[in-house]
Protein backbone atom coordinates (compact mmCIF):
# COMPACT_ATOMS: atom_id res chain seq x y z
CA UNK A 1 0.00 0.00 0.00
CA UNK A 2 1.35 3.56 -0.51
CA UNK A 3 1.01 6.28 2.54
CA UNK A 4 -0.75 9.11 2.16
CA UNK A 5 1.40 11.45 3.76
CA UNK A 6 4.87 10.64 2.91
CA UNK A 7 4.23 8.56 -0.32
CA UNK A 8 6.34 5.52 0.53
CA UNK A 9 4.99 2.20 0.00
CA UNK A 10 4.22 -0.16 3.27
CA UNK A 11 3.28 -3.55 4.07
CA UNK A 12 0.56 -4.61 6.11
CA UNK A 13 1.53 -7.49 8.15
CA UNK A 14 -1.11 -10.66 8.38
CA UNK A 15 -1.61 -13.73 9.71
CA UNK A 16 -3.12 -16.97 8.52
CA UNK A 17 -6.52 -15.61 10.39
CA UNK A 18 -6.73 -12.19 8.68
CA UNK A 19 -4.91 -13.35 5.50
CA UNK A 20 -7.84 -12.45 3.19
CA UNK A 21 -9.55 -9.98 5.07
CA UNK A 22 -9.78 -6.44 3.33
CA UNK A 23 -8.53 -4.05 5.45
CA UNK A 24 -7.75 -0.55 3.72
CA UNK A 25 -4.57 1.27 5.62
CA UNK A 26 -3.71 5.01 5.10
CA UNK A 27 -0.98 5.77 6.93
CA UNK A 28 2.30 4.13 7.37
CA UNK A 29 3.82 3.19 10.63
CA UNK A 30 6.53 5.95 10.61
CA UNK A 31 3.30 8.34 10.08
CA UNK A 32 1.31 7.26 12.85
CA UNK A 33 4.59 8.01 14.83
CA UNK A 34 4.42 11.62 13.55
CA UNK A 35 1.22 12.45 14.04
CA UNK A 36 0.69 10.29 17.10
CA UNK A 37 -2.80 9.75 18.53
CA UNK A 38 -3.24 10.47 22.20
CA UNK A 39 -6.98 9.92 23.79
CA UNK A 40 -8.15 12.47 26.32
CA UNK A 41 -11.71 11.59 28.39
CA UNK A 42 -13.00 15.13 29.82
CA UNK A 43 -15.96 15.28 31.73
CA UNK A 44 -17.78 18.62 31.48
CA UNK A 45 -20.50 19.39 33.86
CA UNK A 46 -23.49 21.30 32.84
CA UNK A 47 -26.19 22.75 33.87
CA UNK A 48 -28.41 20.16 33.96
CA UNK A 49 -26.46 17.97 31.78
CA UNK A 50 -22.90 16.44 31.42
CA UNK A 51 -20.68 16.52 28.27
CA UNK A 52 -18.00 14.05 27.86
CA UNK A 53 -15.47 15.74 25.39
CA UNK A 54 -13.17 12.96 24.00
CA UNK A 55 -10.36 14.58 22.03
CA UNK A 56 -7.84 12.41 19.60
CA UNK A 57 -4.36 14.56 19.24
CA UNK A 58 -2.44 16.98 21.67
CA UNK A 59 -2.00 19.52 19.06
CA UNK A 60 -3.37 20.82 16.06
CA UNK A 61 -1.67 19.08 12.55
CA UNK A 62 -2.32 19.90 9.59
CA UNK A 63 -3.59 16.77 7.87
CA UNK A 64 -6.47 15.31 6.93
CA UNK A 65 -8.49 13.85 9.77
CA UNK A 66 -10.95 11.17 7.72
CA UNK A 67 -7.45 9.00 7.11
CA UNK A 68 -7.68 8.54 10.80
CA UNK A 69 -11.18 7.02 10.46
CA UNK A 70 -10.68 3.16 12.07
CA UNK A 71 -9.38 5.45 15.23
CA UNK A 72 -12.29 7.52 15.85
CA UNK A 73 -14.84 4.77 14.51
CA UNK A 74 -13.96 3.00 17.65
CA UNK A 75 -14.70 5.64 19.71
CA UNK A 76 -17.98 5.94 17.98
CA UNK A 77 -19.29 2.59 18.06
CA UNK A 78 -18.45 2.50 21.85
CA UNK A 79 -20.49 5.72 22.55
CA UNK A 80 -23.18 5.51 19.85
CA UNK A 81 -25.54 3.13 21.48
CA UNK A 82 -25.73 5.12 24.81
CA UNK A 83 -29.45 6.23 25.81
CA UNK A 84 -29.86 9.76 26.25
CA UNK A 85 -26.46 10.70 24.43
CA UNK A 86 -26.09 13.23 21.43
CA UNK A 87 -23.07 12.34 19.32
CA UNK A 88 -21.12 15.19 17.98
CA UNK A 89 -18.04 15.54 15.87
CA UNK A 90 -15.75 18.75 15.73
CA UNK A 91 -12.66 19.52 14.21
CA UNK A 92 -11.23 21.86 17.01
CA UNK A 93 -12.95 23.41 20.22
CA UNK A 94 -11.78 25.59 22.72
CA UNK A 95 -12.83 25.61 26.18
CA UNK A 96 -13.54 29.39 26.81
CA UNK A 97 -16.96 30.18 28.72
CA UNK A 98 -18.34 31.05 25.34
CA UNK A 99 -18.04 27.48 24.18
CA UNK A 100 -19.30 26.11 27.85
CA UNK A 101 -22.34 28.35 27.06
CA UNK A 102 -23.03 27.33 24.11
CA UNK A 103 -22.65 23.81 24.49
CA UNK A 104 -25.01 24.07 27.87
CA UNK A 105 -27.98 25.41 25.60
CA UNK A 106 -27.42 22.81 22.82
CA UNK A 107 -27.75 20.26 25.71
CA UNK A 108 -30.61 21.49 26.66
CA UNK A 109 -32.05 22.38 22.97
CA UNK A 110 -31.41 18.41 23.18
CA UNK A 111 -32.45 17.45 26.43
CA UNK A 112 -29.86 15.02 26.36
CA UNK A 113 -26.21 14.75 27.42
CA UNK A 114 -23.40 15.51 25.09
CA UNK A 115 -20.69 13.06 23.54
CA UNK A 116 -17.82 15.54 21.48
CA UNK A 117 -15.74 13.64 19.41
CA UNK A 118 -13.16 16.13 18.76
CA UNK A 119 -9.32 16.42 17.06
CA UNK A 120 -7.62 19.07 19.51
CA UNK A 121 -8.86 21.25 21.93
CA UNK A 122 -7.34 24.64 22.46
């Protein structure tokens, strides 16, 4: 397969069990080891509601974020069946009382608690 980022060609490595399984890779190991992935859980309490603000990378790169997608489509299918959760994806958020306030009254707009999968937080 060839990487996105830095062009070079890679090979997947595979046992007898996933031999013939299709899995489509982006991103060369090297790559990943660039733009490392680092999971942060923050709880935010709201008004009446909680949002849990999961964020993917410690700073903001400049790359594009759908190569990433068997990362974050974890995270989603662990959160998306979770009664009285709103999923929501962002590409950056800061954490200013602006942003608190505005993320209180789409909670409540919701009446439901919010899940913000996001790729850096400021």
């Amino acid at each position: 397969m060839k990487c996105v980022y830095c062009n070079n060609n890679f090979y997947v490595k595979r046992s007898i069990l996933d031999l013939f399984k299709i899995d489509k890779e982006y991103i060369c190991n090297r790559c990943y080891k660039n733009y490392p992935i680092n999971f942060k859980l923050e709880r935010i309490q709201l008004d009446i509601y909680e949002c849990t603000l999961i964020s993917l990378f410690d700073k903001k790169y400049y790359i594009d974020m759908n190569y990433y997608i068997k990362e974050y489509s974890k995270v989603f299918r662990t959160f998306f069946k979770k009664d009285n959760y709103r999923l929501l994806f962002f590409d950056e958020i800061s954490l200013d009382d602006n942003s608190l306030e505005e993320l209180d009254c789409m909670s409540k707009l919701f009446e439901s608690n919010l899940i913000i999968i996001v790729f850096n937080v400021k």
